[in-house]
C-alpha atoms as a PDB file:
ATOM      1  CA  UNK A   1      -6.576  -2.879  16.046  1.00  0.00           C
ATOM      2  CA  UNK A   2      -9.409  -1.119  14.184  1.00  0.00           C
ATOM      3  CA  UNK A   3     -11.550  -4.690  13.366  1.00  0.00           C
ATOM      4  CA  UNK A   4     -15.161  -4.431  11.888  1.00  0.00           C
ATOM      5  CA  UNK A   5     -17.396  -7.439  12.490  1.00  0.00           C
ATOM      6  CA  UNK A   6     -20.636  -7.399  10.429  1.00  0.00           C
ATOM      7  CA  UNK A   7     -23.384 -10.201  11.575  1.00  0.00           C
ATOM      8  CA  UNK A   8     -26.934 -10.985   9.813  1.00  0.00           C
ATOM      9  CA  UNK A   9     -28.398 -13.874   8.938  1.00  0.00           C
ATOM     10  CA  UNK A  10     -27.197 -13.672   5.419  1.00  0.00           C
ATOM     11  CA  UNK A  11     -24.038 -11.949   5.592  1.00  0.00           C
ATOM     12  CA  UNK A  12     -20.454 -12.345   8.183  1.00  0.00           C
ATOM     13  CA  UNK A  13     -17.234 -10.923   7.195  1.00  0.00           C
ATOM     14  CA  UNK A  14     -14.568  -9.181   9.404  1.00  0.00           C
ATOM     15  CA  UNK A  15     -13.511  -5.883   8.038  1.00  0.00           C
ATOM     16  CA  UNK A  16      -9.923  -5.013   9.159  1.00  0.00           C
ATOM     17  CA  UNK A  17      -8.198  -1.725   8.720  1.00  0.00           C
ATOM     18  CA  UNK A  18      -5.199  -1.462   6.837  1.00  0.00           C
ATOM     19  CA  UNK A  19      -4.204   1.498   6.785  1.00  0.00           C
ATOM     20  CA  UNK A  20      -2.166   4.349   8.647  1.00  0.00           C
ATOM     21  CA  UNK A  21      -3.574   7.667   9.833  1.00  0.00           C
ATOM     22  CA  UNK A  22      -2.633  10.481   8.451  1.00  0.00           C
ATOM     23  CA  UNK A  23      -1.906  13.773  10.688  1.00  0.00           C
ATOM     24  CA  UNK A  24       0.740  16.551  10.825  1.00  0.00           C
ATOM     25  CA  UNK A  25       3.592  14.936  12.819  1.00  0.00           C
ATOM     26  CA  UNK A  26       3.211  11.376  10.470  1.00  0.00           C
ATOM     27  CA  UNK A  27       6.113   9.984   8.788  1.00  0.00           C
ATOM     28  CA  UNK A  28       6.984  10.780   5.661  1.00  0.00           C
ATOM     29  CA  UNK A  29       9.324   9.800   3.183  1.00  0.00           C
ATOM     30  CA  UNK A  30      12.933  11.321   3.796  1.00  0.00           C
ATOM     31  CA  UNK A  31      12.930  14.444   2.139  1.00  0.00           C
ATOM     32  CA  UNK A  32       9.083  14.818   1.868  1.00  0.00           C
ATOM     33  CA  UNK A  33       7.105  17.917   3.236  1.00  0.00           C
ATOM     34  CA  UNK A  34       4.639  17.217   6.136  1.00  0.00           C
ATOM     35  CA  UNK A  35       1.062  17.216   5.688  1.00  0.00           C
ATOM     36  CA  UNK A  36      -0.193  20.573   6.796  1.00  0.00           C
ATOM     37  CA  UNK A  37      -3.840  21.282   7.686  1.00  0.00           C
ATOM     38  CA  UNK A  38      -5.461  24.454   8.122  1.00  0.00           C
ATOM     39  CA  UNK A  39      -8.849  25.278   9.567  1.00  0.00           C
ATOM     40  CA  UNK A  40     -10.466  27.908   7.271  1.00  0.00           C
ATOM     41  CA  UNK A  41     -14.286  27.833   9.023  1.00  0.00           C
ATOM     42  CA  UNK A  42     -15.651  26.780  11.954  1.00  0.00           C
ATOM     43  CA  UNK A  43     -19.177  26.345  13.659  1.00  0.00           C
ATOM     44  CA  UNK A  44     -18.754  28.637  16.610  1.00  0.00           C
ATOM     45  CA  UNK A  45     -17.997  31.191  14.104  1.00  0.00           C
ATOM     46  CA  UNK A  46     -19.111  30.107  10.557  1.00  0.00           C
ATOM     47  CA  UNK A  47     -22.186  27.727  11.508  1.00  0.00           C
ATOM     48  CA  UNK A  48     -19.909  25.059  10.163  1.00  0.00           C
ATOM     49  CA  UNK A  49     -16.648  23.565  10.059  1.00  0.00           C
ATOM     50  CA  UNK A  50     -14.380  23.456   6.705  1.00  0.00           C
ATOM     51  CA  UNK A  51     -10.569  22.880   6.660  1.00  0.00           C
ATOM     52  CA  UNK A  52      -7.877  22.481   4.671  1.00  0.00           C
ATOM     53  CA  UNK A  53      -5.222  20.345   3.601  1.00  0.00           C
ATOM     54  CA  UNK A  54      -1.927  20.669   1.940  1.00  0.00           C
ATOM     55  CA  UNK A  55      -0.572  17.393   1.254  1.00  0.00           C
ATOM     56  CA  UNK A  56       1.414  15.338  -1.894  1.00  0.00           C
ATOM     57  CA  UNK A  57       0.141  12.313  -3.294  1.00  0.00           C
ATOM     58  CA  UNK A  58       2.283   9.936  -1.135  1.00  0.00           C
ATOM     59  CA  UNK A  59       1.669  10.283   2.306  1.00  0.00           C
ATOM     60  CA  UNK A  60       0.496   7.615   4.681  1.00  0.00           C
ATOM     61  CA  UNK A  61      -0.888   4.060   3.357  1.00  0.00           C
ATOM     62  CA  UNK A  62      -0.957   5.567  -0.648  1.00  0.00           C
ATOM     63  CA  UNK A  63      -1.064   3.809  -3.788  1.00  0.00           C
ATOM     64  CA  UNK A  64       1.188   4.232  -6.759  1.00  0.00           C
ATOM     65  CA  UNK A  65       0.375   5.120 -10.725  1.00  0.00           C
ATOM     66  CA  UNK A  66       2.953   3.791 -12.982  1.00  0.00           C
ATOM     67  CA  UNK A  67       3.328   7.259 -14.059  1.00  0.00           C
ATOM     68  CA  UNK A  68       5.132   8.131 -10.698  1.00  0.00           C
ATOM     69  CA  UNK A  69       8.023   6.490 -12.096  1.00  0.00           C
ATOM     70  CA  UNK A  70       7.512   6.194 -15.830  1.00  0.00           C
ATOM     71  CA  UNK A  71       7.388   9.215 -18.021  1.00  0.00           C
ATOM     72  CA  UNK A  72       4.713   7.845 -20.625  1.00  0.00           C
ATOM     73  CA  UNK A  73       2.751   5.732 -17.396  1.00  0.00           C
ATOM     74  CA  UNK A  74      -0.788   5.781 -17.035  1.00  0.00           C
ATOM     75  CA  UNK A  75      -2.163   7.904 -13.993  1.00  0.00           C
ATOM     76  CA  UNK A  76      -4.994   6.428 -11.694  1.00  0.00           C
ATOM     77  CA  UNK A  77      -7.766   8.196 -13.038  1.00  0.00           C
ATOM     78  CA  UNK A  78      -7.023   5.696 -15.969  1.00  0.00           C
ATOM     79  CA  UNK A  79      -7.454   2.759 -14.499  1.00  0.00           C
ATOM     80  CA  UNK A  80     -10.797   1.383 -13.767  1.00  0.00           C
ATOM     81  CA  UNK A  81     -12.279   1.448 -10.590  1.00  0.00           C
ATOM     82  CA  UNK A  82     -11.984  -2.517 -10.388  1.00  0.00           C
ATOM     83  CA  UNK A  83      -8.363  -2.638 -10.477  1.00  0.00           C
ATOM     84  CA  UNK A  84      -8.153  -1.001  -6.822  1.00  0.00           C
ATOM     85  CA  UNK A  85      -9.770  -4.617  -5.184  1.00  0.00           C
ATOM     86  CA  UNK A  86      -9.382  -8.230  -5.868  1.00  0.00           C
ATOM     87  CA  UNK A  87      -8.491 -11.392  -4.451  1.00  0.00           C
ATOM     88  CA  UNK A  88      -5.573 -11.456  -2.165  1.00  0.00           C
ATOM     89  CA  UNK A  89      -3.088 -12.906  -0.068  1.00  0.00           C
ATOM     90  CA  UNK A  90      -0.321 -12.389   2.491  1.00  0.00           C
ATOM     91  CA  UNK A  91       3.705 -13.121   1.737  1.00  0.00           C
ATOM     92  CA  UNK A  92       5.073 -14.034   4.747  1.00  0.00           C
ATOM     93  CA  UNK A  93       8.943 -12.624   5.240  1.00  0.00           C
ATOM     94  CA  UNK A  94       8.782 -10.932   9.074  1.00  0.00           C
ATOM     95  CA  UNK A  95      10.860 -13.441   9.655  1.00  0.00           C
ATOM     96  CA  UNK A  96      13.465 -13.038   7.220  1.00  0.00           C
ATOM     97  CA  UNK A  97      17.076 -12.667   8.268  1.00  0.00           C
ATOM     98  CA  UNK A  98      17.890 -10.600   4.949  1.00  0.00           C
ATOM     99  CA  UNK A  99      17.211  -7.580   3.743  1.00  0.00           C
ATOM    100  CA  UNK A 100      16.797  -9.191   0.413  1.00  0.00           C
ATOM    101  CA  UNK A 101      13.413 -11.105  -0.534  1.00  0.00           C
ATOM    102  CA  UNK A 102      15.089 -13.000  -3.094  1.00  0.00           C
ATOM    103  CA  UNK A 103      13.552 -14.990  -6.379  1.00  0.00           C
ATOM    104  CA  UNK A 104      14.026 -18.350  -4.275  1.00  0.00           C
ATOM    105  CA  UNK A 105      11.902 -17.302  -1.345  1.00  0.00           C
ATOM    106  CA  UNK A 106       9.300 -15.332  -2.987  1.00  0.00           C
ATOM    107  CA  UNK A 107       9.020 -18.281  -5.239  1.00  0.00           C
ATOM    108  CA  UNK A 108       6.906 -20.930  -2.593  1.00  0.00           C
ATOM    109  CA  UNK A 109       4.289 -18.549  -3.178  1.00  0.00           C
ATOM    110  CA  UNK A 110       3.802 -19.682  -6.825  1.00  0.00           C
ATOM    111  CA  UNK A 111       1.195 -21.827  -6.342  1.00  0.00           C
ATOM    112  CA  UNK A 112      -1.092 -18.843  -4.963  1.00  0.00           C
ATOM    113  CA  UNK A 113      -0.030 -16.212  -7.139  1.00  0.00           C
ATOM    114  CA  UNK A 114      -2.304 -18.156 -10.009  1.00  0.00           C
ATOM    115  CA  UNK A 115      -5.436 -17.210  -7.831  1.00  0.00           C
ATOM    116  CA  UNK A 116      -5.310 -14.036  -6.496  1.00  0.00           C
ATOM    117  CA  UNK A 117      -4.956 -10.436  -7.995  1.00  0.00           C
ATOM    118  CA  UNK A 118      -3.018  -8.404  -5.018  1.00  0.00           C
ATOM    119  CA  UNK A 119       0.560  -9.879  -2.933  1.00  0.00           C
ATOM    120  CA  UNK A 120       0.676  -8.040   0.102  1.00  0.00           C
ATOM    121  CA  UNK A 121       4.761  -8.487   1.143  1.00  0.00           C
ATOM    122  CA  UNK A 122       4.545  -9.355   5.072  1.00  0.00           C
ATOM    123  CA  UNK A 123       7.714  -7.342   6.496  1.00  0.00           C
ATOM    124  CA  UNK A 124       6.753  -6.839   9.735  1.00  0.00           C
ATOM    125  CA  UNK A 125       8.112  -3.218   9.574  1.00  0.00           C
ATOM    126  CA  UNK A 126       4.742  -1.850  10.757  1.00  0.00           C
ATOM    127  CA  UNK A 127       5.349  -2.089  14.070  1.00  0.00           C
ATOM    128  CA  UNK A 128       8.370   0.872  13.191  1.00  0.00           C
ATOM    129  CA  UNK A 129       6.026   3.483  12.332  1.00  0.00           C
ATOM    130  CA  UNK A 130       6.862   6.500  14.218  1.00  0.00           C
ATOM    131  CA  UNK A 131      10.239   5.307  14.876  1.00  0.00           C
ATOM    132  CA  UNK A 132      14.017   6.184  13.052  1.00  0.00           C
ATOM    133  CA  UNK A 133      13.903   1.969  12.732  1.00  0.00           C
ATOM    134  CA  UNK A 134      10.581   2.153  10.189  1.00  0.00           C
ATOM    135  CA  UNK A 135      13.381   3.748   7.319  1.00  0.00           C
ATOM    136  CA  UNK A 136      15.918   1.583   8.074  1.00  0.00           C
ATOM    137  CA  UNK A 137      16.821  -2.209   6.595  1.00  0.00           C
ATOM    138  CA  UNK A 138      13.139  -3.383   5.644  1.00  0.00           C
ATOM    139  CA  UNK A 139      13.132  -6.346   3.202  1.00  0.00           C
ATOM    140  CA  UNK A 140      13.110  -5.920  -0.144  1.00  0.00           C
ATOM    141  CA  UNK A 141      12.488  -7.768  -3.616  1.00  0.00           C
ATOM    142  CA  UNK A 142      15.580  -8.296  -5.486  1.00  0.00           C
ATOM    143  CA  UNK A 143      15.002  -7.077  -9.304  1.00  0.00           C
ATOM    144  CA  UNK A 144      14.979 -10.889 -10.366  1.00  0.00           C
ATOM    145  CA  UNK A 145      12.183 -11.532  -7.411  1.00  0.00           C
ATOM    146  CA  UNK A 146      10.107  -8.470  -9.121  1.00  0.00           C
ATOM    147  CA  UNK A 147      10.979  -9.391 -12.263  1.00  0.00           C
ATOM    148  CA  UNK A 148       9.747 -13.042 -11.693  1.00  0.00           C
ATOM    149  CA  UNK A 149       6.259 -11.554 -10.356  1.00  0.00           C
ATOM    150  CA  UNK A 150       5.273  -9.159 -13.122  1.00  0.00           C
ATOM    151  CA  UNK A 151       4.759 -13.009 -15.104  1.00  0.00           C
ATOM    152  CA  UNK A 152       1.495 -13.608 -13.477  1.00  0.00           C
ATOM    153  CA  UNK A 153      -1.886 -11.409 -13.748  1.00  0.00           C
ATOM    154  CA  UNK A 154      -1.685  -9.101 -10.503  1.00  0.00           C
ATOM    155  CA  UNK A 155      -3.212  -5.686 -10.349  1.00  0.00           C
ATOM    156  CA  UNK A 156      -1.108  -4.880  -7.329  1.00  0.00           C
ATOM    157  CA  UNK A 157       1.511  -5.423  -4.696  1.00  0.00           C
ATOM    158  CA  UNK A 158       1.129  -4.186  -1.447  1.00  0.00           C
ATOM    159  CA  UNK A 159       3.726  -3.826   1.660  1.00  0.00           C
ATOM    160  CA  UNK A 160       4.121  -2.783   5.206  1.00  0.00           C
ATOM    161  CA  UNK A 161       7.118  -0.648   4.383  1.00  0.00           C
ATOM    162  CA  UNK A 162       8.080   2.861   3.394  1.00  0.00           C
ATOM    163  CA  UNK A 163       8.982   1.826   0.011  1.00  0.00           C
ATOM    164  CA  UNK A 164       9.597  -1.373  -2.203  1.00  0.00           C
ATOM    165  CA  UNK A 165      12.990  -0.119  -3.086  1.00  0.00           C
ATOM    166  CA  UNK A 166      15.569   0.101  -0.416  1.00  0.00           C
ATOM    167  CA  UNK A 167      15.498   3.536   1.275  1.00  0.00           C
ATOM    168  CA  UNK A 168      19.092   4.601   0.045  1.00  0.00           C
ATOM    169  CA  UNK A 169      17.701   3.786  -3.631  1.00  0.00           C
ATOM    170  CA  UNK A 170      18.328   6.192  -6.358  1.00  0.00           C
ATOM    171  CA  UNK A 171      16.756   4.519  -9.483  1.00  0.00           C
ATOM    172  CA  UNK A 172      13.881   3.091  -7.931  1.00  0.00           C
ATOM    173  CA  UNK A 173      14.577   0.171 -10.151  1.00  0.00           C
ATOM    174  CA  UNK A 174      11.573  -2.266  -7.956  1.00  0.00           C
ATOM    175  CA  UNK A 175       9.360   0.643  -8.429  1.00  0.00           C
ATOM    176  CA  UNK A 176      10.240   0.888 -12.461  1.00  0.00           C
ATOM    177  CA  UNK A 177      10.193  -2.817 -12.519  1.00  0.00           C
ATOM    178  CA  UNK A 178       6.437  -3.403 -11.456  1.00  0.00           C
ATOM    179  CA  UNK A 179       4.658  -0.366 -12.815  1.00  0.00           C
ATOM    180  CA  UNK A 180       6.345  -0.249 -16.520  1.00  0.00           C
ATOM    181  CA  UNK A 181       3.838  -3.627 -16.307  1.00  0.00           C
ATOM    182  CA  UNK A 182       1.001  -1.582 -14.895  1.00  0.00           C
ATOM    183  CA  UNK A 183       1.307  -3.354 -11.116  1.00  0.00           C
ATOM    184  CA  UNK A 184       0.132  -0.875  -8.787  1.00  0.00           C
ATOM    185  CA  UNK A 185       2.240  -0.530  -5.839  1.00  0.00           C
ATOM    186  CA  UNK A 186       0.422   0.112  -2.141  1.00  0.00           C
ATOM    187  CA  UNK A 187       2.967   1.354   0.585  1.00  0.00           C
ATOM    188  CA  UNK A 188       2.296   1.578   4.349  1.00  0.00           C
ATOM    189  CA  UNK A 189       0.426  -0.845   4.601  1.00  0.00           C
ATOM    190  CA  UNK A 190      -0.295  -1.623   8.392  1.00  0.00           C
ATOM    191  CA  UNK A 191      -2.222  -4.261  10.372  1.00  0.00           C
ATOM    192  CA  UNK A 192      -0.726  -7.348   8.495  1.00  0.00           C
ATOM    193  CA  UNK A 193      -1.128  -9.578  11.314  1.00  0.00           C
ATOM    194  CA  UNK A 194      -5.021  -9.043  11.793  1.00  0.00           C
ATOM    195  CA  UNK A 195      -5.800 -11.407   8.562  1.00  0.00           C
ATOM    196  CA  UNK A 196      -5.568 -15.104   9.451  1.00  0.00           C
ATOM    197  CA  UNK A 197      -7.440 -16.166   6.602  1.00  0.00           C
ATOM    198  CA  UNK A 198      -5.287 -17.583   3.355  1.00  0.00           C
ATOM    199  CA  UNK A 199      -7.367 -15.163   0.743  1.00  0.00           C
ATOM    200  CA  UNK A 200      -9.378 -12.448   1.194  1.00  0.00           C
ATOM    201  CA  UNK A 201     -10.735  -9.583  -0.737  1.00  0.00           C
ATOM    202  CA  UNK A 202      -8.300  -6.659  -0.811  1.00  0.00           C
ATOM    203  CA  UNK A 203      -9.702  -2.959  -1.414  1.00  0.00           C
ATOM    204  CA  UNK A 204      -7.269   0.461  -2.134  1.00  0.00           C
ATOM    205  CA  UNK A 205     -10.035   3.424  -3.422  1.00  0.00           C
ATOM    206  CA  UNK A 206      -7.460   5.917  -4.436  1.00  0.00           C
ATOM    207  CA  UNK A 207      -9.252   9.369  -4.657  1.00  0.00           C
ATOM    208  CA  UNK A 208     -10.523  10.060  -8.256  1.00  0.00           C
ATOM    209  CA  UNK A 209      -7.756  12.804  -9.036  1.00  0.00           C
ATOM    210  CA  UNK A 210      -7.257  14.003 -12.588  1.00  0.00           C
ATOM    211  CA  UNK A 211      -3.827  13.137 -13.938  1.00  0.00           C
ATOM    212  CA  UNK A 212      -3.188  11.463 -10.351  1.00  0.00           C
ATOM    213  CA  UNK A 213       0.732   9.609 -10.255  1.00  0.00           C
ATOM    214  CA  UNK A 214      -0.565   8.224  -6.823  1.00  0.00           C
ATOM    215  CA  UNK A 215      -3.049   8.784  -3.757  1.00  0.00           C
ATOM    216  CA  UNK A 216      -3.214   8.256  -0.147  1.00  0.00           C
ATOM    217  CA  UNK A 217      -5.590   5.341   0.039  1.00  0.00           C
ATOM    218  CA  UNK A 218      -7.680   3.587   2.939  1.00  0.00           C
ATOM    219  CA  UNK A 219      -6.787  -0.115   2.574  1.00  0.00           C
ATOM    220  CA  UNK A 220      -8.785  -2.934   3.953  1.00  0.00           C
ATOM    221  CA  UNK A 221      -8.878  -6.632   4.166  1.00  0.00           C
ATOM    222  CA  UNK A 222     -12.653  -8.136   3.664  1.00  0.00           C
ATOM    223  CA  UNK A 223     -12.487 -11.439   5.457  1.00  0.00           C
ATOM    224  CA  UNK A 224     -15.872 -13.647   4.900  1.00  0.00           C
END
């Protein structure tokens, strides 16, 4: 667990990592190339070291621009940098018998989903990564759950899961659902179970990419 604790006699917060790391032999969505990486200088040789990778925009923990899905969607470099952190809190479904996070469950959560800015969906599918088992029958909203969520003011939803649509998905219709109302969507998430607090302060710094329909992103929880 990569936990940061910060003490002084002012300040005390936990910092916890949620993010994967990304590396050559990571998963990747079905279909997707591998990150490859390069070294192009080193010290021995150079008098430094420089290297270089080849990578799309969706590897690893990574954040979504609604124009990933939808033609006339904004890309990140549009959004401000404040819409990448805010107030947060955990869904709770690692539990769930379904593959289905339907309107009725996701609904309990109303009551939160007035205070806070980014829903990270608990799946418990985290503990898959590196495994055939991480692609394979993780929960997922139902369009009426989705639907029902783009009604209050989030920036984001977040998930420990290779996508919000169901792997064998061919019109991404979660994914169309949420960003056509400018909800950013963070996949891979990892770590879930490190946060015990109800709210916390969530941050996903895309990089600052011209015309950018996503980014890999290094998510973390800021507990105080």
């Amino acid at each position: 667990m990569n936990l940061i604790t910060i003490k002084s006699r002012r300040l005390h917060m936990e910092i916890i990592d949620l993010s994967q790391l990304i590396h050559a032999e990571m998963p990747v969505f079905p279909g997707a190339p591998q990150p490859q990486f390069q070294q192009v200088a080193r010290v021995e040789t150079n008098g430094f070291r420089v290297a270089n990778a080849t990578m799309n925009y969706h590897v690893g923990t990574h954040m979504d621009a609604p124009a990933h899905m939808i033609a006339s969607g904004k890309t990140l470099d549009a959004f401000s940098v404040h819409h990448f952190t805010g107030q947060a809190a955990i869904a709770e479904f690692a539990e769930l018998s379904s593959e289905t996070i339907t309107l009725e469950a996701i609904q309990k959560y109303e009551p939160i989903l007035h205070q806070i800015e980014y829903l990270l969906l608990k799946t418990g599918w985290s503990k898959y990564w590196g495994s055939e088992q991480y692609f394979k029958n993780y929960p997922t909203l139902t369009p009426e759950a989705a639907k029902w969520l783009t009604s209050f003011p989030l920036k984001g939803i977040g998930l420990d899961a290779i996508s919000i649509d169901p792997i064998t998905s061919t019109d991404f219709e979660i994914h169309r659902i949420l960003l056509d109302k400018e909800i950013l969507i963070v996949e891979n998430l990892s770590n879930l179970n490190a946060i015990d607090a109800d709210f916390f302060e969530f941050f996903s710094m895309p990089l600052w990419i011209k015309h950018a329909d996503g980014s890999p992103v290094r998510a973390v929880a800021m507990i105080r």
